[in-house]
C-alpha atoms as a PDB file:
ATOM      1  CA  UNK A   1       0.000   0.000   0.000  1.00  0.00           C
ATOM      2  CA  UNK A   2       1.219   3.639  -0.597  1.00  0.00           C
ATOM      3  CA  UNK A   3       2.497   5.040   2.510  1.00  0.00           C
ATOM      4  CA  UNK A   4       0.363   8.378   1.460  1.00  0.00           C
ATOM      5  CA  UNK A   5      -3.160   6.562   1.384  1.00  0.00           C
ATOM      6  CA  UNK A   6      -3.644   4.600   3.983  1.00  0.00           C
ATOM      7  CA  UNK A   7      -7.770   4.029   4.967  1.00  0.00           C
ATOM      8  CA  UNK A   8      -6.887   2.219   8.139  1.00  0.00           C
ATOM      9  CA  UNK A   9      -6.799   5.588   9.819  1.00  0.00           C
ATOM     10  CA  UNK A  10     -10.145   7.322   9.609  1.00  0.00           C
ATOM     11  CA  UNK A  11     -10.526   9.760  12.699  1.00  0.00           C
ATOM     12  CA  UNK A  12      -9.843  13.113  11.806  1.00  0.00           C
ATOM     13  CA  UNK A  13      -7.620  15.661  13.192  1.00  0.00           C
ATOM     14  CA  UNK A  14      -7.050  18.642  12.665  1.00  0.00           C
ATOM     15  CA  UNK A  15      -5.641  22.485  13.419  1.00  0.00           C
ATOM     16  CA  UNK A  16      -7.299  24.301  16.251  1.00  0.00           C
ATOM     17  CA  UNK A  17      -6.285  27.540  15.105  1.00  0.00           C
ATOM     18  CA  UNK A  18      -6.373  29.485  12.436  1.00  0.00           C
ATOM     19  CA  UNK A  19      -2.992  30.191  10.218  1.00  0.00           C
ATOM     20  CA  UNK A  20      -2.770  32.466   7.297  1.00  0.00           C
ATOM     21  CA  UNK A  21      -0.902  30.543   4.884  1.00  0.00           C
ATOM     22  CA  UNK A  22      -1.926  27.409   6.365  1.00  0.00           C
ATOM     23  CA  UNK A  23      -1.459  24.277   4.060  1.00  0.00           C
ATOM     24  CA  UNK A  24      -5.288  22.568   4.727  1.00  0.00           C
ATOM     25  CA  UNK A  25      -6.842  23.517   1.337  1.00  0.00           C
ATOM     26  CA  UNK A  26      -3.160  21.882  -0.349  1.00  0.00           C
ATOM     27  CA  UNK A  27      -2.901  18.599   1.747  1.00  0.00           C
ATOM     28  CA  UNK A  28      -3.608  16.390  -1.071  1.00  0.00           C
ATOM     29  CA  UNK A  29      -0.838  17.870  -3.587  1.00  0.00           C
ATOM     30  CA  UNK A  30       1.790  18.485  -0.894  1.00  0.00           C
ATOM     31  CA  UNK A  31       1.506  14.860   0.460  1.00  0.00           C
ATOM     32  CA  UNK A  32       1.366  13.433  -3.148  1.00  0.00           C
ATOM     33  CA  UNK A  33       5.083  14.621  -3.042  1.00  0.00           C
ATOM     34  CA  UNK A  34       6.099  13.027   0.015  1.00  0.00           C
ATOM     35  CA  UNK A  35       8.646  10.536   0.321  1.00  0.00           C
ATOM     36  CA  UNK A  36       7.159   6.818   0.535  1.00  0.00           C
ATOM     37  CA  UNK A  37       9.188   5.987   3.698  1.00  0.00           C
ATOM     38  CA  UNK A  38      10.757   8.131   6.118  1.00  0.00           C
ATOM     39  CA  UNK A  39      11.895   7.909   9.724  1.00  0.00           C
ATOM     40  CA  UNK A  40      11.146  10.699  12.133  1.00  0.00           C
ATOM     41  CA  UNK A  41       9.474  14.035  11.387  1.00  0.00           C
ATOM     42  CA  UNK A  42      10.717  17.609  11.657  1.00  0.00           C
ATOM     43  CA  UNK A  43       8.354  20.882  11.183  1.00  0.00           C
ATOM     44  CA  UNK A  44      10.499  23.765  11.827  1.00  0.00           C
ATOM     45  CA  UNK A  45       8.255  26.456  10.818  1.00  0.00           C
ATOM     46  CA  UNK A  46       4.823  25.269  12.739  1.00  0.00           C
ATOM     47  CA  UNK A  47       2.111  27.574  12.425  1.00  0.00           C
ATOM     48  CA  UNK A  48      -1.243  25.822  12.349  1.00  0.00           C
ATOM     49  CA  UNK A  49       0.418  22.169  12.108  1.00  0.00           C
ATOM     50  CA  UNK A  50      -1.620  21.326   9.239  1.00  0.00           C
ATOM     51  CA  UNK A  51       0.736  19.064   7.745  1.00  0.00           C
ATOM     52  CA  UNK A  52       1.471  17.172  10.555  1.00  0.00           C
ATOM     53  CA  UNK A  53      -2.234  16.545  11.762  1.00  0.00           C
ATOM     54  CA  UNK A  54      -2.658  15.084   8.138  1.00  0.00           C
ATOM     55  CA  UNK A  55       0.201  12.762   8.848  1.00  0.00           C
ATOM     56  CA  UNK A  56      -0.941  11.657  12.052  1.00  0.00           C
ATOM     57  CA  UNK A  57      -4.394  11.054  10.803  1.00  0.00           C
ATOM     58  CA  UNK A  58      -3.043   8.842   8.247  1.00  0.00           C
ATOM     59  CA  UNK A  59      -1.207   7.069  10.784  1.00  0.00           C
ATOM     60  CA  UNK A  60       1.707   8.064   8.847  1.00  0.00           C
ATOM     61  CA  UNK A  61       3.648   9.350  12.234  1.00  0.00           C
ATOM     62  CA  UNK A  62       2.986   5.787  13.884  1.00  0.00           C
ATOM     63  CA  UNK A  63       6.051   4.737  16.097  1.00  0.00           C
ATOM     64  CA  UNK A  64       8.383   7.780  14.813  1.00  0.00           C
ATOM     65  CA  UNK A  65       9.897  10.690  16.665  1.00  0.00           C
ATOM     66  CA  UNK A  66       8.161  13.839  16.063  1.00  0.00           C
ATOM     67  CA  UNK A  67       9.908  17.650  16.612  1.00  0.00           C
ATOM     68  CA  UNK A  68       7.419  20.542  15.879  1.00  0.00           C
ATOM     69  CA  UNK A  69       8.946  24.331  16.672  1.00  0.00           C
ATOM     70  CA  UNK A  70       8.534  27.560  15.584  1.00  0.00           C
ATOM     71  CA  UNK A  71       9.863  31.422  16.627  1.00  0.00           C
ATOM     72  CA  UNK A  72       6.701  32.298  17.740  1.00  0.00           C
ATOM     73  CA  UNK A  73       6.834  31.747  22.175  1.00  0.00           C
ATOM     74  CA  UNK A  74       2.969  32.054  22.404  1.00  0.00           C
ATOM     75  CA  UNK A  75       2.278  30.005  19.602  1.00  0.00           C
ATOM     76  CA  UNK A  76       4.649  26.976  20.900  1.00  0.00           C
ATOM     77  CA  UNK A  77       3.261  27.696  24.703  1.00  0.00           C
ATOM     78  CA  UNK A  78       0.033  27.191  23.306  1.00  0.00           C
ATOM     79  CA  UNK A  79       0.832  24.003  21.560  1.00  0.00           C
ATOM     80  CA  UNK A  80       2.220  22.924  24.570  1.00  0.00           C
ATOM     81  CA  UNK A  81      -1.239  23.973  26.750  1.00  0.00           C
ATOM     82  CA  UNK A  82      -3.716  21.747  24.279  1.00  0.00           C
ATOM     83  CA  UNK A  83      -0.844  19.272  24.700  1.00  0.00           C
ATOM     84  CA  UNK A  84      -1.006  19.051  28.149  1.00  0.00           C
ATOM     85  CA  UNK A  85      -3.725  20.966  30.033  1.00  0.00           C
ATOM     86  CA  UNK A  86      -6.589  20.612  27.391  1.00  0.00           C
ATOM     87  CA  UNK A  87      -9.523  20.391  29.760  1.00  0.00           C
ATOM     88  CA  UNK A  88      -8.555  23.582  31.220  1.00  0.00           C
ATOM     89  CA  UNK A  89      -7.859  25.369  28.539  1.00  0.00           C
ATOM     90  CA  UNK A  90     -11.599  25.012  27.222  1.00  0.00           C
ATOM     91  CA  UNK A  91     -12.748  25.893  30.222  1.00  0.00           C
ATOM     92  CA  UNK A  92     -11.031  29.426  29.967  1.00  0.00           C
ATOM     93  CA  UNK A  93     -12.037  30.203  26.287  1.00  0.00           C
ATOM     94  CA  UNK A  94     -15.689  29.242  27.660  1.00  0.00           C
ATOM     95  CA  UNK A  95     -16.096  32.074  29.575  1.00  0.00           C
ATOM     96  CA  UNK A  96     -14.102  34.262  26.742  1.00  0.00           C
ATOM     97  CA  UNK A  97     -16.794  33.341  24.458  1.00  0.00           C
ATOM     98  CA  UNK A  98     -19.255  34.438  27.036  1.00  0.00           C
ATOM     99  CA  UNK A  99     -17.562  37.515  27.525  1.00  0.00           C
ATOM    100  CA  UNK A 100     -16.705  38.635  23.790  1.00  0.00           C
ATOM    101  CA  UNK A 101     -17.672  41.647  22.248  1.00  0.00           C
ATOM    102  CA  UNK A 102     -15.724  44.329  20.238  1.00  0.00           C
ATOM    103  CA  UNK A 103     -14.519  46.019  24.096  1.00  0.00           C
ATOM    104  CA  UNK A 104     -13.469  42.749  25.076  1.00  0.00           C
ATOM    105  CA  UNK A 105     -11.504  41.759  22.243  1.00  0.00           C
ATOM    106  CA  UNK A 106      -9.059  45.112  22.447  1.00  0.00           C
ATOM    107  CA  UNK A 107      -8.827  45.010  26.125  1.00  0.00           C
ATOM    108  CA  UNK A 108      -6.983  41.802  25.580  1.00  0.00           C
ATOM    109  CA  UNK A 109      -5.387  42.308  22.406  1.00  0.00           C
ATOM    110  CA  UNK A 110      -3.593  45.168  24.396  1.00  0.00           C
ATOM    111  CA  UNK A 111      -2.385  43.175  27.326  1.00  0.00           C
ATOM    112  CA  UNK A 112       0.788  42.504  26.198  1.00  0.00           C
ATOM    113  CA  UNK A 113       1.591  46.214  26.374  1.00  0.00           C
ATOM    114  CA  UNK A 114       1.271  45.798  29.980  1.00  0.00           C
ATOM    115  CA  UNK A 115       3.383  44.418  33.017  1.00  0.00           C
ATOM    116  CA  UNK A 116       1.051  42.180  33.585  1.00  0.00           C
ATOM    117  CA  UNK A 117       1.276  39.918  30.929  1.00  0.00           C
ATOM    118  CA  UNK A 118       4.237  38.744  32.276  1.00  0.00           C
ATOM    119  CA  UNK A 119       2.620  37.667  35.137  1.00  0.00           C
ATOM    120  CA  UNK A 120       0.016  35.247  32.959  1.00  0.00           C
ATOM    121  CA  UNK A 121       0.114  31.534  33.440  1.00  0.00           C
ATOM    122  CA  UNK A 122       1.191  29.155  30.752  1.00  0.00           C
ATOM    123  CA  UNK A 123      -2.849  28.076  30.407  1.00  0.00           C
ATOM    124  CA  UNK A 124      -3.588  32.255  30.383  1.00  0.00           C
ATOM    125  CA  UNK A 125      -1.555  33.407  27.839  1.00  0.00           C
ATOM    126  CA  UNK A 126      -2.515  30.128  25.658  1.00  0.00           C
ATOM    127  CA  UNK A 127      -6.082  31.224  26.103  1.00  0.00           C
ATOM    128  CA  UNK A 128      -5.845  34.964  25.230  1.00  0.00           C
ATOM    129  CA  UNK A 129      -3.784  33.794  22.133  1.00  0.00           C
ATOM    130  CA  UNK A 130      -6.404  31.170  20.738  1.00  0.00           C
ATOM    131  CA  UNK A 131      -9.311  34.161  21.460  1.00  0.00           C
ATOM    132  CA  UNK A 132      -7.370  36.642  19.484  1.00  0.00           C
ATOM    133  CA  UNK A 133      -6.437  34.047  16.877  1.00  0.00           C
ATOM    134  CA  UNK A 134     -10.512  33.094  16.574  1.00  0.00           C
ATOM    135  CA  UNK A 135     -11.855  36.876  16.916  1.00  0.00           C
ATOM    136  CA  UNK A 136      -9.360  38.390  14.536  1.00  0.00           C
ATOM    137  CA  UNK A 137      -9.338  39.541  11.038  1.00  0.00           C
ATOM    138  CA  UNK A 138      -8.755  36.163   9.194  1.00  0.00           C
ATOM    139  CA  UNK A 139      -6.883  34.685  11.915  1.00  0.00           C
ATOM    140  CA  UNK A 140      -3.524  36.892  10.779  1.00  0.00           C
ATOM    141  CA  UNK A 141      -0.847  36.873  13.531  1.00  0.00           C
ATOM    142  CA  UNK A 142       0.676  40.441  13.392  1.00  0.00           C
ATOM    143  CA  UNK A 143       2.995  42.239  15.544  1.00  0.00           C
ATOM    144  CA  UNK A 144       4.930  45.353  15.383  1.00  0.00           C
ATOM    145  CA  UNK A 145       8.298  46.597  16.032  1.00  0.00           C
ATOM    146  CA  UNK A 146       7.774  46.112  19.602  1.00  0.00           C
ATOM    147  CA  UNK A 147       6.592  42.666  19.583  1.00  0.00           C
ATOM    148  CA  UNK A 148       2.859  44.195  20.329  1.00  0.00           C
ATOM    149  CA  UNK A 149      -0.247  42.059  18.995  1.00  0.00           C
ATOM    150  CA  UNK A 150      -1.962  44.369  16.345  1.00  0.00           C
ATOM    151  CA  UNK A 151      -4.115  42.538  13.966  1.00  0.00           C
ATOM    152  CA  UNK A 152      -7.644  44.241  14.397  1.00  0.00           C
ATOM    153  CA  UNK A 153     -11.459  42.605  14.872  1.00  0.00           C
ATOM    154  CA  UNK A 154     -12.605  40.659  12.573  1.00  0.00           C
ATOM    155  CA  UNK A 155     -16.067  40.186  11.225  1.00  0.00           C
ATOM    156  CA  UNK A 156     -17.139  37.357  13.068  1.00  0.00           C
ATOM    157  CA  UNK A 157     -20.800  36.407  13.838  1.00  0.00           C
ATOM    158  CA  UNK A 158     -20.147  33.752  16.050  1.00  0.00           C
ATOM    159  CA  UNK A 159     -16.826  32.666  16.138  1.00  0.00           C
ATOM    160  CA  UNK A 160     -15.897  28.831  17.129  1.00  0.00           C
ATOM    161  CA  UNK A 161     -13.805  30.409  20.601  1.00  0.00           C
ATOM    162  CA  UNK A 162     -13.601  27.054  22.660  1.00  0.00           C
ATOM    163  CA  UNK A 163     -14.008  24.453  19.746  1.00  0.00           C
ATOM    164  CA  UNK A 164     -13.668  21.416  21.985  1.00  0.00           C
ATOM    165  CA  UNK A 165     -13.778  18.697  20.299  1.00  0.00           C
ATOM    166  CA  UNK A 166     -10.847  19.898  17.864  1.00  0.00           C
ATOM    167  CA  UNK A 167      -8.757  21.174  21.100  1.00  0.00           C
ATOM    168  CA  UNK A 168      -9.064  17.273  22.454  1.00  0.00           C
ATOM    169  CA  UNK A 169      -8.389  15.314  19.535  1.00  0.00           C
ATOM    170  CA  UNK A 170      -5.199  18.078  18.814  1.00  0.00           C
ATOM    171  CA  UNK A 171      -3.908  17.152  22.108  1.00  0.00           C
ATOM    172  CA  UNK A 172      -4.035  13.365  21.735  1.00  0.00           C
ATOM    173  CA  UNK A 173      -2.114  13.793  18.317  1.00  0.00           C
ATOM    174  CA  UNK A 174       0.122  16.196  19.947  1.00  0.00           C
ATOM    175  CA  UNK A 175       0.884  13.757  23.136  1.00  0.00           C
ATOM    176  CA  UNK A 176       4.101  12.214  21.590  1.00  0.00           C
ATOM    177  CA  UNK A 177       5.709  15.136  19.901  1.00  0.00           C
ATOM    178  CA  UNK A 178       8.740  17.319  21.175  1.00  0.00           C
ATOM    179  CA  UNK A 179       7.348  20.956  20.918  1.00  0.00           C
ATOM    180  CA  UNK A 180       9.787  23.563  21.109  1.00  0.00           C
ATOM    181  CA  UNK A 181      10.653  27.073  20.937  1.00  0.00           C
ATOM    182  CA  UNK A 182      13.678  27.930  18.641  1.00  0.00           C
ATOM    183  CA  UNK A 183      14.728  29.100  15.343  1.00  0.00           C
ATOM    184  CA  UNK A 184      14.633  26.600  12.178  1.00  0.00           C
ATOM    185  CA  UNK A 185      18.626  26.775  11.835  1.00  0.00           C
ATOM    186  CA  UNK A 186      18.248  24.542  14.760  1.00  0.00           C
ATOM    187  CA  UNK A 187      16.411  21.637  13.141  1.00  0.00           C
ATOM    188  CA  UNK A 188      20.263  20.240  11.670  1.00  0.00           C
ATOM    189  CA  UNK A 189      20.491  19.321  15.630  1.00  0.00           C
ATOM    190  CA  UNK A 190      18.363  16.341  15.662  1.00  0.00           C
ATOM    191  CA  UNK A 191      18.047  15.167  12.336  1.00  0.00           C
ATOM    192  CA  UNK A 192      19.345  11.876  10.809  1.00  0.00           C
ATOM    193  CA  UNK A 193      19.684   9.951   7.859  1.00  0.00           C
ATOM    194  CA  UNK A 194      16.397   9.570   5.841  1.00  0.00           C
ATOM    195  CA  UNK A 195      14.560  12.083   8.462  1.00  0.00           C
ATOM    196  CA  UNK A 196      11.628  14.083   6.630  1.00  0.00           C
ATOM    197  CA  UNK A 197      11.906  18.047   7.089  1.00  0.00           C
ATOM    198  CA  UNK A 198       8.843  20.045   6.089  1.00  0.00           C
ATOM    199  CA  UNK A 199       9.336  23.955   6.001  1.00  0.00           C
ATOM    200  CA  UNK A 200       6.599  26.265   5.392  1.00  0.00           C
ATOM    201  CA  UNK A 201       8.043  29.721   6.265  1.00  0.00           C
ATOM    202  CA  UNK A 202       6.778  32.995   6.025  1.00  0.00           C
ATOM    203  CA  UNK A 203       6.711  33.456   2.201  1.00  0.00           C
ATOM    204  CA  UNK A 204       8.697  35.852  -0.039  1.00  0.00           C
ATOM    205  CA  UNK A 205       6.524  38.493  -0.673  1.00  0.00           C
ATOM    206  CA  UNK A 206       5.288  38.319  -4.176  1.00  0.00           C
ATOM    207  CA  UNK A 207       5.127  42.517  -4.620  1.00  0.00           C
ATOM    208  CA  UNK A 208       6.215  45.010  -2.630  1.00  0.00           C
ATOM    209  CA  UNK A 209       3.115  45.341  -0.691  1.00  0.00           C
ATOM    210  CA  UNK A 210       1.934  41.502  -0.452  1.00  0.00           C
ATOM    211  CA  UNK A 211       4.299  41.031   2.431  1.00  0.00           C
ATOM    212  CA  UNK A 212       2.884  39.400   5.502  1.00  0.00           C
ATOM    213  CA  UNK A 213       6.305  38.568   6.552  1.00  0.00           C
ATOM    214  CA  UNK A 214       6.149  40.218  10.281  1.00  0.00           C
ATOM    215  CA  UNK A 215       5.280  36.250  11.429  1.00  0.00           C
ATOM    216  CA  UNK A 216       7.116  37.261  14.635  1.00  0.00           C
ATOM    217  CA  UNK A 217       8.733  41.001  15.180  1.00  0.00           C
ATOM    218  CA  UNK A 218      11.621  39.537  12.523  1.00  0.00           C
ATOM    219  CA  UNK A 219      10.896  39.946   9.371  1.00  0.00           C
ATOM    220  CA  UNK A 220      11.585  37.146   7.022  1.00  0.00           C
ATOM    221  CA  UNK A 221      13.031  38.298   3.684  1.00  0.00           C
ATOM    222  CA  UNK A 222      16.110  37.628   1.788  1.00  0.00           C
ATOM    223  CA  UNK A 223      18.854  37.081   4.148  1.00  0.00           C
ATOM    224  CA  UNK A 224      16.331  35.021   6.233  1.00  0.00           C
ATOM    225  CA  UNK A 225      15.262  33.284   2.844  1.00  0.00           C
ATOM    226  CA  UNK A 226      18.974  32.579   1.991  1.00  0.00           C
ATOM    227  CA  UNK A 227      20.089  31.310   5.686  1.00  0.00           C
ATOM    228  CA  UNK A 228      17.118  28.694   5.347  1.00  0.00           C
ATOM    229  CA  UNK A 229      18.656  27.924   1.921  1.00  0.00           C
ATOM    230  CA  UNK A 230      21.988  26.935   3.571  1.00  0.00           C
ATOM    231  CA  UNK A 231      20.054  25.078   6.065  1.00  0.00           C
ATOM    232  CA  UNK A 232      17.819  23.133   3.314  1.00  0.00           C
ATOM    233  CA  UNK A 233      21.689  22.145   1.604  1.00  0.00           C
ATOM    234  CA  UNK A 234      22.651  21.062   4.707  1.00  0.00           C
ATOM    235  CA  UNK A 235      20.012  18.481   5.732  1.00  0.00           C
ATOM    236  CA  UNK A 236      20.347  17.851   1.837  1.00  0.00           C
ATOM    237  CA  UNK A 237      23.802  16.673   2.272  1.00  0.00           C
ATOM    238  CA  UNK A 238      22.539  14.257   5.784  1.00  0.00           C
ATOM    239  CA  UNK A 239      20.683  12.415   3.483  1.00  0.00           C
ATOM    240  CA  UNK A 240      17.060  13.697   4.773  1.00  0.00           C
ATOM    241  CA  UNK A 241      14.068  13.946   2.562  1.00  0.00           C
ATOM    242  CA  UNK A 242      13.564  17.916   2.840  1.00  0.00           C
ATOM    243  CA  UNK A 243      10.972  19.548   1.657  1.00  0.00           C
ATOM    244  CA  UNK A 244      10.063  23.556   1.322  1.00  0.00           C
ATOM    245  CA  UNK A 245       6.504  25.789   0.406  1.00  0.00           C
ATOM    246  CA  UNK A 246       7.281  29.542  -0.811  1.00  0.00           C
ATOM    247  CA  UNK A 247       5.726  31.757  -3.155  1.00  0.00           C
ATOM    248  CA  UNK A 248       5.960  30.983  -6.803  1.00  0.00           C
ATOM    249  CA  UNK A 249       8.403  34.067  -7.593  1.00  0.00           C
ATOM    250  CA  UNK A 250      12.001  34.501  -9.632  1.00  0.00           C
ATOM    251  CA  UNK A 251      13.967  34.784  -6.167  1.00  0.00           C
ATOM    252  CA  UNK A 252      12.911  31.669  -4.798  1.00  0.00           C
ATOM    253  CA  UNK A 253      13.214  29.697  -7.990  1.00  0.00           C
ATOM    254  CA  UNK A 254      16.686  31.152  -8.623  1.00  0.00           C
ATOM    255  CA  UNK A 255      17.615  30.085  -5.296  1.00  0.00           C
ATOM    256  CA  UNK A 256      16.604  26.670  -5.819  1.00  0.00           C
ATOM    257  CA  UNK A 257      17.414  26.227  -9.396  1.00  0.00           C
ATOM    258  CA  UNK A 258      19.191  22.853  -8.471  1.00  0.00           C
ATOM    259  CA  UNK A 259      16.680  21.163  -6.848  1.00  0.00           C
ATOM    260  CA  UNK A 260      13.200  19.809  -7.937  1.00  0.00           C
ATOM    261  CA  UNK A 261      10.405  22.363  -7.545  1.00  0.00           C
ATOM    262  CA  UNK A 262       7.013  21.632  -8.832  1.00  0.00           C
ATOM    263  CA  UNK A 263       4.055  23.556  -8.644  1.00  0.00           C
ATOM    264  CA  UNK A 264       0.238  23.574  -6.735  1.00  0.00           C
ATOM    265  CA  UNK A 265      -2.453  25.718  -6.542  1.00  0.00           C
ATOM    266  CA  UNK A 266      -3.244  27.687  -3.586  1.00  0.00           C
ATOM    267  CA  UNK A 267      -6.622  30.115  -2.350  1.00  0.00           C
ATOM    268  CA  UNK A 268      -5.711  33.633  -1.705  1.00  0.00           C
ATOM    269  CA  UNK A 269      -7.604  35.031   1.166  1.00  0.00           C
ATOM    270  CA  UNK A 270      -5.074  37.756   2.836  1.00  0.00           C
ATOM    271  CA  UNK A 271      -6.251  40.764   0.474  1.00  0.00           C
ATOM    272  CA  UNK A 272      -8.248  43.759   1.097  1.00  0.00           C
ATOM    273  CA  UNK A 273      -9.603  43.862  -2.747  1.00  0.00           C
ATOM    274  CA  UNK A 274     -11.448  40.763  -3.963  1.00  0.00           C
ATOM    275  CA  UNK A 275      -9.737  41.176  -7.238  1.00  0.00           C
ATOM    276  CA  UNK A 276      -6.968  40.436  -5.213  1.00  0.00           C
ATOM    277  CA  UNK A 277      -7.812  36.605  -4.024  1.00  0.00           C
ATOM    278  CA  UNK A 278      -8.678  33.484  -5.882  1.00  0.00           C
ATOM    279  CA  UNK A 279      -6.082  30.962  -7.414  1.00  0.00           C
ATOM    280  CA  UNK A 280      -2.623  31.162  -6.903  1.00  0.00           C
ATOM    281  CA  UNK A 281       1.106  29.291  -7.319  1.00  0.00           C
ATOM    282  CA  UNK A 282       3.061  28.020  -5.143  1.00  0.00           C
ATOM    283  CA  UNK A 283       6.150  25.848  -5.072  1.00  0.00           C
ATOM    284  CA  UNK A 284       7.008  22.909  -3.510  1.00  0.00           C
ATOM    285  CA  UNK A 285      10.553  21.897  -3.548  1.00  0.00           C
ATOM    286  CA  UNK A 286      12.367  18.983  -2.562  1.00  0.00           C
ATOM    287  CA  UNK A 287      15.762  17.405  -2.122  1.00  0.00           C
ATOM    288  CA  UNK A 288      15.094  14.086  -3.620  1.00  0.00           C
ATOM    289  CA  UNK A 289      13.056  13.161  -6.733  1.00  0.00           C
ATOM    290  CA  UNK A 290      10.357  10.772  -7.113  1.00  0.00           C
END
């Protein structure tokens, strides 16, 4: 059987936030280009964890090491909250539902300007960020220079705030996976020989104005994009099977001239003008052919 279709596996799991450029609407043509075998799993550049909720609900993690991380602290905190403290969790975004309105949402968006926040628990912080991620405009993660949450409302009727059933079945999938806070030059750490890497960074803007780069208060554009580059040779060289989504654009291609990049066809949501959204490329490239 192929290792990417496997029916045993039919429970469903899936991200229990929201991630602009998450991969769910491109699961089928990014796992048609996974390897057939692999041994552990790396995701360096997290986000909404798409990718690897698709593999674990294809059983396709089964008896392997898994290492999720990302940049972002509140984002890996809060992966490590559902992981471990689920129950509570919900219970917390319960009454945040009960208490949301357009007052609500900007008294806690602006908490991190505070001295407080520091003082949040682990299960506190986790909650505002899954609120704001739920109740903002299309779930964008934004900061500014100083680190400062600033993505306004969105347009929500009734947002899903405390989406249980999603928050428990995440935290099952997560319970065997090493979550971590770090930067992706890290991932060569821990990897072996046949290993699968999966990065999905913050894209190279495809304009001047198109960039939603700010995924953290660093900005992720051609020195960033060349660093993972050197990275993506090096696990080459280890023998892993790497792959890498980015924007379909002349920098990225150049960059990768050497190594197979194919193409797959993504929604565009994250514009202002609906002229601006509907189909779009994007490339996937890899280390190894089929």
């Amino acid at each position: 059987m192929n290792a990417r279709v496997n029916t045993i596996y039919t429970k469903k799991y899936q991200p229990f936030i929201k991630w602009v450029g998450g991969k769910r609407g491109l699961l089928t043509q990014i796992l048609e280009k996974f390897p057939e075998k692999f041994e552990n799993y790396h995701e360096p550049f997290l986000g909404g964890g798409a990718v690897f909720f698709e593999l674990y609900s294809k059983g396709l993690l089964k008896d392997k090491k898994i290492y999720l991380s990302d940049i972002n602290s509140e984002l890996i905190n809060t992966y490590n909250v559902v992981k471990n403290n689920p129950n509570e969790l919900i219970n917390n975004l319960e009454f945040f539902k009960e208490q949301h309105s357009k007052e609500f949402y900007y008294q806690t968006r602006e908490v991190d300007r505070k001295k407080e926040f520091k003082t949040l628990t682990n299960i506190q912080r986790a909650t505002r960020f899954i609120y704001l991620n739920k109740t903002c405009f299309n779930g964008l993660y934004r900061v500014n220079k100083k680190g400062y949450f600033n993505t306004p409302i969105g347009s929500y009727k009734n947002p899903n705030i405390a989406d249980r059933d999603t928050i428990l079945s995440a935290s099952k999938a997560l319970q065997n996976a090493i979550i971590s806070n770090k930067p992706f030059s890290e991932v060569v750490d821990n990897t072996n020989k046949n290993d699968l890497v999966y990065f999905d960074p913050p894209y190279y803007p495809l304009n001047a104005t198109s960039s939603f780069t700010a995924y953290s208060e660093n900005e992720f554009l051609d020195d960033k994009q060349r660093e993972l580059f050197a990275i993506f040779k090096k696990l080459d060289k280890t023998n892993c099977f790497v792959l890498h989504s980015n924007s379909d654009t002349d920098f990225i291609k150049n960059l990768y001239q050497e190594h197979s990049i194919s193409f797959v066809q993504a929604n565009r949501f994250i514009n202002s003008k609906s002229n601006g959204r509907g189909k779009i490329n994007e490339v996937l490239i890899r280390s190894f052919n089929d």
